[in-house]
Every structure is written in C-alpha cells, then in structure tokens.
Protein backbone atom coordinates (compact mmCIF):
# COMPACT_ATOMS: atom_id res chain seq x y z
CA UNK A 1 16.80 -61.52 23.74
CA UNK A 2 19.14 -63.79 21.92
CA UNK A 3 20.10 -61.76 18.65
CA UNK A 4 23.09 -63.16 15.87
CA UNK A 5 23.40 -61.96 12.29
CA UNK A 6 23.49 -64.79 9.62
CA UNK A 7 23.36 -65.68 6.02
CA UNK A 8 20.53 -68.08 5.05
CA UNK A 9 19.56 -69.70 1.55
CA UNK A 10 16.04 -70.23 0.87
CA UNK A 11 14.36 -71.03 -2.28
CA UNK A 12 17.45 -70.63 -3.71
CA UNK A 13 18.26 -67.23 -3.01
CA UNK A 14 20.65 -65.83 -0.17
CA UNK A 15 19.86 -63.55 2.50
CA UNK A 16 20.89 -61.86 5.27
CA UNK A 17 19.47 -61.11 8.61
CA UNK A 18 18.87 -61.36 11.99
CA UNK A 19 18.12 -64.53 13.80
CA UNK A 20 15.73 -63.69 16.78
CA UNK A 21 14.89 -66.04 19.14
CA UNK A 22 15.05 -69.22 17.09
CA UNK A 23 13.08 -67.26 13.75
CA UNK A 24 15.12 -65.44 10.89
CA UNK A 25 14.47 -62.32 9.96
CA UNK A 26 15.92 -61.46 6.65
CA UNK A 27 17.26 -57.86 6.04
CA UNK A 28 18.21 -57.80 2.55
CA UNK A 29 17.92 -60.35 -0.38
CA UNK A 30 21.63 -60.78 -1.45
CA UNK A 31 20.35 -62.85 -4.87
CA UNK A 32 18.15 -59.26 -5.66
CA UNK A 33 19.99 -57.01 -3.82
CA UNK A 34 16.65 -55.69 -2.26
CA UNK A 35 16.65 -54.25 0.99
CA UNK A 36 13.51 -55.86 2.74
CA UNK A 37 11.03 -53.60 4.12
CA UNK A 38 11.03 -54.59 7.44
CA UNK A 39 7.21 -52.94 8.27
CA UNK A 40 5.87 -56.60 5.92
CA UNK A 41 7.52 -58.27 9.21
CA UNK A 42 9.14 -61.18 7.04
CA UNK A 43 10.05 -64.27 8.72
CA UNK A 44 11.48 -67.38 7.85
CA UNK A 45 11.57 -70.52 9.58
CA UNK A 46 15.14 -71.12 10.91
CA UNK A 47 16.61 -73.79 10.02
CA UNK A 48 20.39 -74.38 11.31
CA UNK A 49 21.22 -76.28 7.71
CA UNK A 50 20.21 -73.71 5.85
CA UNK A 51 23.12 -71.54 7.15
CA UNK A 52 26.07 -70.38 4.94
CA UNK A 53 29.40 -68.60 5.56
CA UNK A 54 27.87 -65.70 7.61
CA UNK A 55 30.02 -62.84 6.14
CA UNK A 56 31.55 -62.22 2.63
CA UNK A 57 34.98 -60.58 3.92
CA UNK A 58 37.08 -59.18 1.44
CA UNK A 59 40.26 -60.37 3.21
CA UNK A 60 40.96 -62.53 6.84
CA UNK A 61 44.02 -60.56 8.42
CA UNK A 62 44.60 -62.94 11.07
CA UNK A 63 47.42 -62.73 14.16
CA UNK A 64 50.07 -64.90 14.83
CA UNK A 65 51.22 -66.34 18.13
CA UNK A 66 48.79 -63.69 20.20
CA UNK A 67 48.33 -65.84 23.01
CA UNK A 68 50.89 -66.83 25.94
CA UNK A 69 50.03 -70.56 25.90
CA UNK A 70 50.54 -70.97 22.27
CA UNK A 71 54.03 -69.17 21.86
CA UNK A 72 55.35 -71.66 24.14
CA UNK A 73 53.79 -74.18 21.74
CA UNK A 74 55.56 -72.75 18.64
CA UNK A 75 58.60 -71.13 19.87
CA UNK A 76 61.74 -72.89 21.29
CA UNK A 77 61.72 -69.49 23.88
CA UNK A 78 58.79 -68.14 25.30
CA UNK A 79 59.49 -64.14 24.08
CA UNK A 80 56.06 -62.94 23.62
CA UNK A 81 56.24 -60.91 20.13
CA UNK A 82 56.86 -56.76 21.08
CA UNK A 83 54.18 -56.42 17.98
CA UNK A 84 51.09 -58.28 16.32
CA UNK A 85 52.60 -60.68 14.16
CA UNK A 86 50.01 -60.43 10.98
CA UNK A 87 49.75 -62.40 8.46
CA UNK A 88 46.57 -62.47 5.21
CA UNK A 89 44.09 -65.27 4.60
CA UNK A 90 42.41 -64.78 1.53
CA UNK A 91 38.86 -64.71 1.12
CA UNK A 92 38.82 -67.94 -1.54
CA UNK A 93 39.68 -69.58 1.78
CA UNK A 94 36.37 -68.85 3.17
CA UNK A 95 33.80 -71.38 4.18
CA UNK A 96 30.72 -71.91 6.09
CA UNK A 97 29.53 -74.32 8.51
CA UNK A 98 29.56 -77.73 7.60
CA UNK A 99 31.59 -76.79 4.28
CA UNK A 100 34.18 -79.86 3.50
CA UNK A 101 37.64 -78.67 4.60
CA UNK A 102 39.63 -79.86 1.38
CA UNK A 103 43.21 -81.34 2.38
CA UNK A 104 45.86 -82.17 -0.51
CA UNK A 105 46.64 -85.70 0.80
CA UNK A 106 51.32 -85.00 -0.40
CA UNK A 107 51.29 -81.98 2.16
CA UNK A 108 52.36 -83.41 5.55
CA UNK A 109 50.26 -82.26 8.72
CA UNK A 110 47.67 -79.85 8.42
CA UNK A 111 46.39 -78.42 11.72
CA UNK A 112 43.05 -76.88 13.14
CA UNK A 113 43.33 -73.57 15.24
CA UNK A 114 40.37 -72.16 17.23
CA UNK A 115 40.26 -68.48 16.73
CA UNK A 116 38.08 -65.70 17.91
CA UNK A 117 36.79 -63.41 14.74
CA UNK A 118 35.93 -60.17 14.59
CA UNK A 119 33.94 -58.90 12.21
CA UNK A 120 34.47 -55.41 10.73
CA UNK A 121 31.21 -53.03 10.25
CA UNK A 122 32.61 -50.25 8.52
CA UNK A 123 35.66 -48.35 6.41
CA UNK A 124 38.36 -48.42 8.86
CA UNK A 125 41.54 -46.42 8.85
CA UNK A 126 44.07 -45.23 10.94
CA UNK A 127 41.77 -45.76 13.69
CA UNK A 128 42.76 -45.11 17.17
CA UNK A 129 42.57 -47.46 19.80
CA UNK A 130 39.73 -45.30 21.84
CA UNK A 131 37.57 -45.90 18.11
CA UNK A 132 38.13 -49.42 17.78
CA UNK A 133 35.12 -51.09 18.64
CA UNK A 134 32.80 -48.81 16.96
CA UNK A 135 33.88 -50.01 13.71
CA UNK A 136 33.44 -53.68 15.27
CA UNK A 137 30.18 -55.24 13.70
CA UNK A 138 30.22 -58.19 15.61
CA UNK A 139 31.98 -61.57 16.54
CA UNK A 140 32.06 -65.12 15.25
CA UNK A 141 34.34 -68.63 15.33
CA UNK A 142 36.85 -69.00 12.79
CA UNK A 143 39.32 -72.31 11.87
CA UNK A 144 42.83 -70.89 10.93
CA UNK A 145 43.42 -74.60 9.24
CA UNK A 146 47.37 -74.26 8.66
CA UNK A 147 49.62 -76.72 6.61
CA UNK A 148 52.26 -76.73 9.15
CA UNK A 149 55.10 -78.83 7.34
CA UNK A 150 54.75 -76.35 4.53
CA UNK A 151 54.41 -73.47 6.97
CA UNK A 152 58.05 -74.57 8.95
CA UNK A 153 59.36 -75.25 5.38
CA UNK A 154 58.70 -71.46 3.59
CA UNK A 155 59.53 -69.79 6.47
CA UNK A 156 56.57 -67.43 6.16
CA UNK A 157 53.06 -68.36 5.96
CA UNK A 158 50.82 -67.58 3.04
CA UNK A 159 51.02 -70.71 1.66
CA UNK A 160 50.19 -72.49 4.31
CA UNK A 161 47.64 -70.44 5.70
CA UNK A 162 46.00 -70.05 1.83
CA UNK A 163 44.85 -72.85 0.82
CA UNK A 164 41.02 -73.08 -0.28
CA UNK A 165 38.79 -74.14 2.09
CA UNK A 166 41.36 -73.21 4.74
CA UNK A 167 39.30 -70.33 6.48
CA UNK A 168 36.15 -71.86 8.14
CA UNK A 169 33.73 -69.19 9.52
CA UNK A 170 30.86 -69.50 11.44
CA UNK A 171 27.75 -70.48 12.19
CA UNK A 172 26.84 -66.78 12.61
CA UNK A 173 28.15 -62.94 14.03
CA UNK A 174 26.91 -62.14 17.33
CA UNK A 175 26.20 -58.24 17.49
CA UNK A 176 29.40 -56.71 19.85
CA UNK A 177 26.64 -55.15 21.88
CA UNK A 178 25.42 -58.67 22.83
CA UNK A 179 29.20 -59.88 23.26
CA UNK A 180 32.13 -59.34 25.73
CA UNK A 181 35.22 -61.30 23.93
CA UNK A 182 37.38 -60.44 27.42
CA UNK A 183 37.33 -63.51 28.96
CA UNK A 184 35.56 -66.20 27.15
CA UNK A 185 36.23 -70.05 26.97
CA UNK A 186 37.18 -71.33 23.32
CA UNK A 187 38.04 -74.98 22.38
CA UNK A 188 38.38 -77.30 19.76
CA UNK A 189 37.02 -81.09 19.41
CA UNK A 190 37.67 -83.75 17.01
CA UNK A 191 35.60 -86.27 16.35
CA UNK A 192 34.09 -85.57 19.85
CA UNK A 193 37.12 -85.59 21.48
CA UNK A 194 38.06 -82.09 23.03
CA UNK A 195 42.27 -81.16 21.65
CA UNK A 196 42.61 -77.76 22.48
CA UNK A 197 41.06 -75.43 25.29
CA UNK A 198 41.73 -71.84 26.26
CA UNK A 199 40.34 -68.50 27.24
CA UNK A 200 40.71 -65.38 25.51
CA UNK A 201 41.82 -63.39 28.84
CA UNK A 202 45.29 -64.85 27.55
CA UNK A 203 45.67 -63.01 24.85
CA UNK A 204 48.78 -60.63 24.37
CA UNK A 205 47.39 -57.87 22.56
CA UNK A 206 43.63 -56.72 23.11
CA UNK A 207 40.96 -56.66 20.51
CA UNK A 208 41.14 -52.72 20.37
CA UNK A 209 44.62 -52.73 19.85
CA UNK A 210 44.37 -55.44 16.97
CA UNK A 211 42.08 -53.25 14.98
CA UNK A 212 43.61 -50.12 15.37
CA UNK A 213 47.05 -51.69 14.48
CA UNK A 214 45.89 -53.08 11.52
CA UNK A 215 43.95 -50.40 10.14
CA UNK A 216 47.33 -48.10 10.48
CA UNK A 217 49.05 -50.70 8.02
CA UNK A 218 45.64 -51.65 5.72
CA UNK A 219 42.03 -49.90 4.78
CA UNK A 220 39.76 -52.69 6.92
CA UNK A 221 36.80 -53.33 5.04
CA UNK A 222 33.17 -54.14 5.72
CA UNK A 223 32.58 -57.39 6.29
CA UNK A 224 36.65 -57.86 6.42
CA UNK A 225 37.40 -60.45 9.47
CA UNK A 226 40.20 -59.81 11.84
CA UNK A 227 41.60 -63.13 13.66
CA UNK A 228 42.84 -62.73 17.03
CA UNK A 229 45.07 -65.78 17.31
CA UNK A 230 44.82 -69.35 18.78
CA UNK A 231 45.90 -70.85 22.16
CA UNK A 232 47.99 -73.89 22.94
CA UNK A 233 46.81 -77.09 21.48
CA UNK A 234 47.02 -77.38 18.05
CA UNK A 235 47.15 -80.27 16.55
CA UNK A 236 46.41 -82.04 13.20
CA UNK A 237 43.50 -83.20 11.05
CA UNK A 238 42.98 -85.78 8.65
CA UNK A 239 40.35 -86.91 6.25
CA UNK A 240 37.44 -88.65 7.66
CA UNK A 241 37.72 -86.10 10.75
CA UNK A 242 35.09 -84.10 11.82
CA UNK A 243 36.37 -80.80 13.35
CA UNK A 244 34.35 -78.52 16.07
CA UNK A 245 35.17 -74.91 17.22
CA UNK A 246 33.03 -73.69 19.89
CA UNK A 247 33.62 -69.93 21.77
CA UNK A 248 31.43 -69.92 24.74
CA UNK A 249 28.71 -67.15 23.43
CA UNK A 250 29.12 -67.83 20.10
CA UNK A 251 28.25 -71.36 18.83
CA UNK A 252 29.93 -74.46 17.44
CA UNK A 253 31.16 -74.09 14.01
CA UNK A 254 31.48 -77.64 12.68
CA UNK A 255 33.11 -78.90 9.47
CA UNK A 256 33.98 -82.16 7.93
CA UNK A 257 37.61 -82.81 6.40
CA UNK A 258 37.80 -84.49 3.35
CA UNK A 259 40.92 -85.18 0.86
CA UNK A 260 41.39 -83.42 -2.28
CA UNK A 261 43.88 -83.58 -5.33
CA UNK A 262 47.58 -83.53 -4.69
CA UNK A 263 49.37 -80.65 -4.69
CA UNK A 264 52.73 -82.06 -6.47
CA UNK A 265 52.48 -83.47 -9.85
CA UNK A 266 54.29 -87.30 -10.09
C-alpha cells in the first residue's frame, strides 16, 4: 500500500490527510477545524496541484555540515564536527511545492541544498536516543536555499538561511513506518540537469541521535521539522531556474525561482 500524509486545498478550504493509493483521504478540515468522521469514508480526487506545504512546523532546526562529502565542500580541512552543528530556519521560510523561491537580486549567490526532513509527531524533550523515532511522524524533502555570500560574510547563518521563501518543503510526509532514511539516494536537478547527488548512509550523525540532541537543547514541537544536512554539490540558483529535490522514497519537490525586491536601499 502506498500511504503519505499531505495538505490539500479544495473548494477553498485546507485539509489534511492521507493519500492512499492515488485518492486523498482527508482527516481533518484545517479551514473548520473539524475532525472528519472517517466511518462517511470521504474521498477526494487527488490532484498533485492541489498540494500545499505538507506540514505547518513551528520552527526548521536544521544541521550543518552532517555529511562527509559536503565538509570537504565547505571546509578548507576535512575535520568532521565532534557535535551537530545546528542552526534555526524559521517557519516564515516555509513553502510548498511549486511555491516561487523569492531571491533579492543585490545578494550575491544563493544556493539550493537537498536535505532529508524529518517530521516531528509529538512534544519532544530530553528524549533519549533509544525514544527517538517514536516521536518521528514521518519524512519529507526539504530545500535549505542559503545566501552563501551573506552566509561567509556574517560569519553565522541566520541571515542567510532566513530569508522568506527560503525553506521549501515537500510534496508530502511519508509515515516512518513506510520509510527507512538509512541509506537512501537524494539529488538535486536544475532545470533538468542533475548538480548534486548523494546518499544518506554518509551522514555523520544518525537520525536518532539528531532528535535526541536537539530536544536536550529545545522543546521539539508537533509538526516542527528537523533537517539532517546536505551532501556535496551545492551550487547556486538564479531566477528563471527551476529547482528539483528528489529522495528516492519520497518524491520530487519542485519549485520555481523568481527575483524579488532588493535587499539594500540605493
């Protein structure tokens, strides 16, 4: 059975639910806030345009330089970090598949990043590694979009990492029962053209580890997404691009890239 969790808008109001086989079956009506009886057996045609942004996360705590390709990428020596280097996204950064990614056109390169998601179900704190993925909901494709002249130039990252429309998410969270995230194929593709390739068997520090380090520092919230870092490859975008992040398992999470206001006055 081929199960993911989405967020649809029909008729104008938003739901979520499960989509089952190629049909949608909505849960609860997020316009109403009414929990739909599932005994009426609701269904909606599916229709992949009608997807939004498949979680409303009240923060992205995302991970820095987590796998071994990528800190030779970024780092002049390749010292693999003794600790998760973390790092907040905000959730105004958040968009959905096929959402416009929104680049000021005065602030140098701006990059794509293919990133494995993980979705939080539940309250989670101080959570011990053994724990971890009970309090995991599910998985899904993120875009850590990164301003990386204004990134080298701060010398920390919230700017950078901040900007609206920054955070792509998407097309939908596959349940963790129905996922193994151990050794999966991720890439990224612009404009057709495949830029970045790697496999999450490289990453430093394990999905269980992630969420139980995190949730000794912050409370991790429903819905909250943790980002598990990108591998080597990245590389910019432009206006006019179209950008593609596909995790074998998962889905392609596409998004065009469009130019936006300047950031400096004249």
């Amino acid at each position: 059975m081929d199960i993911k969790l989405a967020r649809i808008k029909k008729g104008g109001e938003i739901f979520f639910g499960a989509v089952i086989d190629g049909n949608f079956f909505p849960m609860i009506n997020e316009t109403t806030g009414e929990k739909i009886d599932r005994s009426l057996n609701t269904v909606f045609d599916f229709v992949y345009e009608d997807l939004l942004v498949p979680v409303n996360p009240t923060k992205i705590v995302a991970v820095g330089l987590n796998y071994r390709s990528h800190v030779g990428e970024i780092r002049e020596q390749d010292e693999e970090p003794e600790e998760p280097k973390i790092f907040i996204k905000p959730s105004t950064a958040v968009i959905g598949p096929d959402e416009e990614i929104v680049v000021p056109p005065d602030i140098g390169r701006v990059d794509y990043e293919a990133e494995l998601a993980v979705v939080i179900k539940e309250k989670a704190r101080n959570v011990s590694m053994e724990e971890a993925e009970k309090y995991i909901l599910g998985y899904t494709c993120l875009n850590d979009v990164t301003a990386r002249d204004l990134q080298r130039k701060d010398g920390q990252w919230t700017r950078a990492k901040g900007f609206d429309t920054f955070a792509p998410v998407g097309p939908w969270v596959v349940p963790a029962e129905y996922f193994d995230p151990s050794e999966v194929n991720l890439e990224t593709r612009v404009n057709g053209v495949r830029v970045q390739q790697g496999n999450t068997k490289d990453m430093i520090f394990p999905i269980p580890f992630l969420v139980s380090y995190i949730s000794k520092i912050m409370t991790l919230n429903a819905g909250d997404i943790v980002s598990t870092g990108t591998p080597r490859g990245v590389g910019p975008i432009k206006p006019g691009d179209i950008v593609e992040i596909e995790i074998e398992g998962l889905g392609v999470l596409r998004n065009p890239v469009v130019e936006g206001p300047k950031f400096y006055e004249d």
